[in-house]
Protein backbone atom coordinates (compact mmCIF):
# COMPACT_ATOMS: atom_id res chain seq x y z
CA UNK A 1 -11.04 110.92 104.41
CA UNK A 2 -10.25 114.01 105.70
CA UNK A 3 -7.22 116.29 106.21
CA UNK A 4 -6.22 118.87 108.83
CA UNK A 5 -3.60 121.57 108.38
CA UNK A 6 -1.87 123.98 110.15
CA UNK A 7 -0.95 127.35 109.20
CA UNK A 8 1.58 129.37 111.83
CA UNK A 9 2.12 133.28 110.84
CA UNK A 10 4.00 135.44 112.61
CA UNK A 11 1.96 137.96 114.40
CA UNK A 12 4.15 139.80 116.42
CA UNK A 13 4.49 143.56 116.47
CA UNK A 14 7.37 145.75 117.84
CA UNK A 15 5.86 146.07 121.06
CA UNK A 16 5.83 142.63 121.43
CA UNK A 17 10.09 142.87 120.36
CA UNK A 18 10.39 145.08 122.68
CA UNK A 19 8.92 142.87 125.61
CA UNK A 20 11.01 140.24 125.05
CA UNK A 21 13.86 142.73 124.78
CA UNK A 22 13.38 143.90 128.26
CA UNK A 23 14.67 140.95 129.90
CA UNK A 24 17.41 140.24 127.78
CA UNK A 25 18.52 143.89 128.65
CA UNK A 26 17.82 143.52 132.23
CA UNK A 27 20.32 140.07 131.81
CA UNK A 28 22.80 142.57 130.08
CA UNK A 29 22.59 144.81 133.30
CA UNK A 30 22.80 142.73 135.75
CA UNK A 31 26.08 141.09 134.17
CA UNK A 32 27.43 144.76 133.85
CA UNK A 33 26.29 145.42 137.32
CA UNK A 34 27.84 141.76 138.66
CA UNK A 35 31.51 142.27 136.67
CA UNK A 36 31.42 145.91 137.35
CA UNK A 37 32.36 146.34 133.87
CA UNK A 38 30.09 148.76 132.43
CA UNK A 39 28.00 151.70 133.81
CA UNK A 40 24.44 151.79 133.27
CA UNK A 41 24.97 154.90 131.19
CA UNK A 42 26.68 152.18 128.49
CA UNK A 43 23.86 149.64 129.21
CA UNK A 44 21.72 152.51 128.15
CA UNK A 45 23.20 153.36 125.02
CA UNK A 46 24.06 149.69 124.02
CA UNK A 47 20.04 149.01 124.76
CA UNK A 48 18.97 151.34 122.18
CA UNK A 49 21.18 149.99 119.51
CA UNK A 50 19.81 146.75 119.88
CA UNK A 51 16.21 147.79 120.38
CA UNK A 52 16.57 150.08 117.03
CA UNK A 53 18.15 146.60 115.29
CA UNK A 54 15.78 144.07 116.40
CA UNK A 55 12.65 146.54 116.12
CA UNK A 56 13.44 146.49 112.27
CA UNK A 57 14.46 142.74 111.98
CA UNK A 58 17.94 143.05 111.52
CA UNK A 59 19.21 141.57 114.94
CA UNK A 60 19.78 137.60 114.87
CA UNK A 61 22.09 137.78 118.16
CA UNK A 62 23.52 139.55 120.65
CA UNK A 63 26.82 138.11 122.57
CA UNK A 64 28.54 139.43 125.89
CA UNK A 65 32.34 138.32 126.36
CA UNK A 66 33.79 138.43 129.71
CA UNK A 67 37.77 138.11 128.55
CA UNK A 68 41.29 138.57 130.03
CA UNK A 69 43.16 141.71 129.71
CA UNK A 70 45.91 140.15 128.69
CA UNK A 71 45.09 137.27 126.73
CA UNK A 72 41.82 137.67 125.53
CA UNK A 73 40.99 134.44 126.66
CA UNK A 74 36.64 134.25 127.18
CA UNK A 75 35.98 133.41 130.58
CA UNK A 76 32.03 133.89 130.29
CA UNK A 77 29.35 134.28 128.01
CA UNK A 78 26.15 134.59 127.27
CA UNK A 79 24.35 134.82 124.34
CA UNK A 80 20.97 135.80 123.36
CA UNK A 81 19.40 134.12 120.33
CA UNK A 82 16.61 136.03 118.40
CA UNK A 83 13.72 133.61 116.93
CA UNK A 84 10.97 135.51 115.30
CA UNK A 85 8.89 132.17 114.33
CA UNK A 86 8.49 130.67 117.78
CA UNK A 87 6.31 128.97 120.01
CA UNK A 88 6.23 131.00 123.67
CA UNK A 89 3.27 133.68 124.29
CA UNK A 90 5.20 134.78 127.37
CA UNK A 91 8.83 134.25 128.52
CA UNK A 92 11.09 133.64 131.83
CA UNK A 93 12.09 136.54 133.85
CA UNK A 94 15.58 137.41 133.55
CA UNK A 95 18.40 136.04 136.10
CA UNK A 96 20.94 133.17 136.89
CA UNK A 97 23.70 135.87 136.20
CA UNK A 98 25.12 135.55 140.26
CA UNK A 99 28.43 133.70 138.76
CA UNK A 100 30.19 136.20 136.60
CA UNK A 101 33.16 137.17 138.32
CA UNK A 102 34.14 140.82 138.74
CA UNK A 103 38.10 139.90 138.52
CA UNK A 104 39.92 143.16 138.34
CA UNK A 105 41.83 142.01 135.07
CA UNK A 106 38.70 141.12 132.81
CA UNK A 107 36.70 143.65 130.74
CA UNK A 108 33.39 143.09 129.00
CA UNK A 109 32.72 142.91 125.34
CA UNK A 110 29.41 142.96 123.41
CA UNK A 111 29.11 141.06 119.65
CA UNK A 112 26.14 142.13 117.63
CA UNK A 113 25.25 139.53 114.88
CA UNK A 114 23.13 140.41 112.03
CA UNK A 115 20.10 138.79 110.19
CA UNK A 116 20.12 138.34 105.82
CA UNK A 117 17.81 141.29 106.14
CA UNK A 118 20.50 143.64 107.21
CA UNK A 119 22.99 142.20 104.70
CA UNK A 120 20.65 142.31 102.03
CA UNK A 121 21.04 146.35 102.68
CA UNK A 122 22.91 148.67 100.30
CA UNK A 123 25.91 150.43 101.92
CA UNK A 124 24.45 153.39 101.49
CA UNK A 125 21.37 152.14 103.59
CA UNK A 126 23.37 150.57 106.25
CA UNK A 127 24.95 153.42 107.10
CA UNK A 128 22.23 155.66 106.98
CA UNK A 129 20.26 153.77 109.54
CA UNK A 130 23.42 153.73 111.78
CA UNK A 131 23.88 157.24 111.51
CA UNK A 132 21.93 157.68 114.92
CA UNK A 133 23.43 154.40 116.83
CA UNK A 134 25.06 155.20 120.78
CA UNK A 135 27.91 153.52 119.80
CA UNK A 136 30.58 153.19 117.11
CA UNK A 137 30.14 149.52 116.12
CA UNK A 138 33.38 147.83 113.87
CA UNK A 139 33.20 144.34 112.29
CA UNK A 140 34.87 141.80 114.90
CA UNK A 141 37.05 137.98 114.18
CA UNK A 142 35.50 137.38 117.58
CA UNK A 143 35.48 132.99 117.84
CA UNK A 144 31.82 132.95 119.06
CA UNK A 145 32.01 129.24 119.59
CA UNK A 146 32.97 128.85 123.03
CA UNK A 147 34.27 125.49 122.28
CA UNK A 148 36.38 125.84 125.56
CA UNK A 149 33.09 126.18 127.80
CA UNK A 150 30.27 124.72 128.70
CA UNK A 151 26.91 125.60 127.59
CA UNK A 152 23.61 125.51 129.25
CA UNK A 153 20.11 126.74 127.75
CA UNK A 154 19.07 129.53 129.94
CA UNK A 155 15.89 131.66 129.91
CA UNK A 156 13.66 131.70 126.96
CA UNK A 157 12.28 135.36 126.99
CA UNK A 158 9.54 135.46 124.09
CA UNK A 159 6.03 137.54 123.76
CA UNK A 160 3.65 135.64 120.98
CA UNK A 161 5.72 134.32 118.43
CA UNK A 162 8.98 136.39 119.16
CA UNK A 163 11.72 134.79 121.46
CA UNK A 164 14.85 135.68 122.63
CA UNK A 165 17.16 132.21 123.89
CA UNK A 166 19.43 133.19 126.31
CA UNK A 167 22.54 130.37 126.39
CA UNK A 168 25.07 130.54 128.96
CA UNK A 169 29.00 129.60 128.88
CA UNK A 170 30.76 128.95 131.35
C-alpha cells in the first residue's frame, strides 16, 4: 500500500506582489481614465498605498465605487480580491473596463479592506506604518455587498501562488 501527499507552500516574494499588482492598478486607471474621475496623479498616490499594504500582507481587498452625487447610490464596482495561497503562475492582462460611465453627477470612491495581520497590529504600529501613506485613509460603513448588481468574475491577475480576483458589478 502506498500513500502520496501533497504539500503546497507559499513561495511568493514581493516582486511577485507587485506583478500581480500591476494589472490591478492598470484596471484602477483605466476606470479613472473611463469615468474621468480621478487624475493619474491620484492613481499614483492611491497605487503606492496599496503596493506598501499588500507588499507587507496587510491588504485582503481593494474596492472602487462609482456612486451618485446625490444619493450615494453604487452604480459600478469592481473589486479586487487578494489570495496569497493560490493556484495561477501567471495572470490575465487587465481590461473589460469600456462600460463605466463618465456621467457628470457620479464621483469615484476607493475601499481598502484589511487582512487579520493588520488588525493583529498595535495602534501604535498601525499608525506608524501609515505615517508615510499618499492619502489620508478614515474607516468607512461602505455596504460592500452590491446586492443591487450583478456580479461577474473578471480577470484573475496572479504571479506563482499570489492572485489578485478582479469581480465586476454592474
Amino acid at each position: 500500500m502506498s500513500y502520496n501527499t501533497t504539500t503546497k507552500t507559499s513561495t511568493y516574494t514581493v516582486t511577485d506582489i507587485r506583478k500581480t499588482f500591476e494589472n490591478c492598478i492598470a484596471d484602477i486607471r483605466m476606470i479613472a481614465r473611463r469615468t474621468g474621475k480621478w487624475d493619474t496623479t491620484y492613481v499614483d498616490r492611491l497605487s503606492k498605498d496599496i503596493l506598501k499594504l499588500a507588499e507587507n500582507k496587510y491588504l485582503s481587498c481593494v474596492t472602487i465605487i462609482l456612486k451618485r452625487n446625490n444619493t450615494g447610490y453604487q452604480v459600478r464596482a469592481a473589486k479586487f480580491t487578494v489570495n496569497d495561497n493560490g493556484n495561477t503562475n501567471e495572470g490575465d492582462r487587465a481590461g473589460k473596463n469600456y462600460d463605466w460611465p463618465s456621467d457628470e453627477d457620479t464621483y469615484l470612491t476607493v475601499v481598502l479592506s484589511y487582512t487579520s495581520f493588520w488588525h493583529a497590529l498595535s495602534v501604535d504600529q498601525r499608525s506608524k506604518f501609515s505615517d508615510d501613506f499618499e492619502i489620508n485613509w478614515t474607516s468607512s460603513s461602505e455596504d460592500l455587498s452590491f446586492s443591487h448588481l450583478s456580479s461577474d468574475k473578471a480577470q484573475l491577475y496572479g504571479s506563482k501562488t499570489y492572485e489578485v480576483q478582479k469581480t465586476n458589478f454592474k
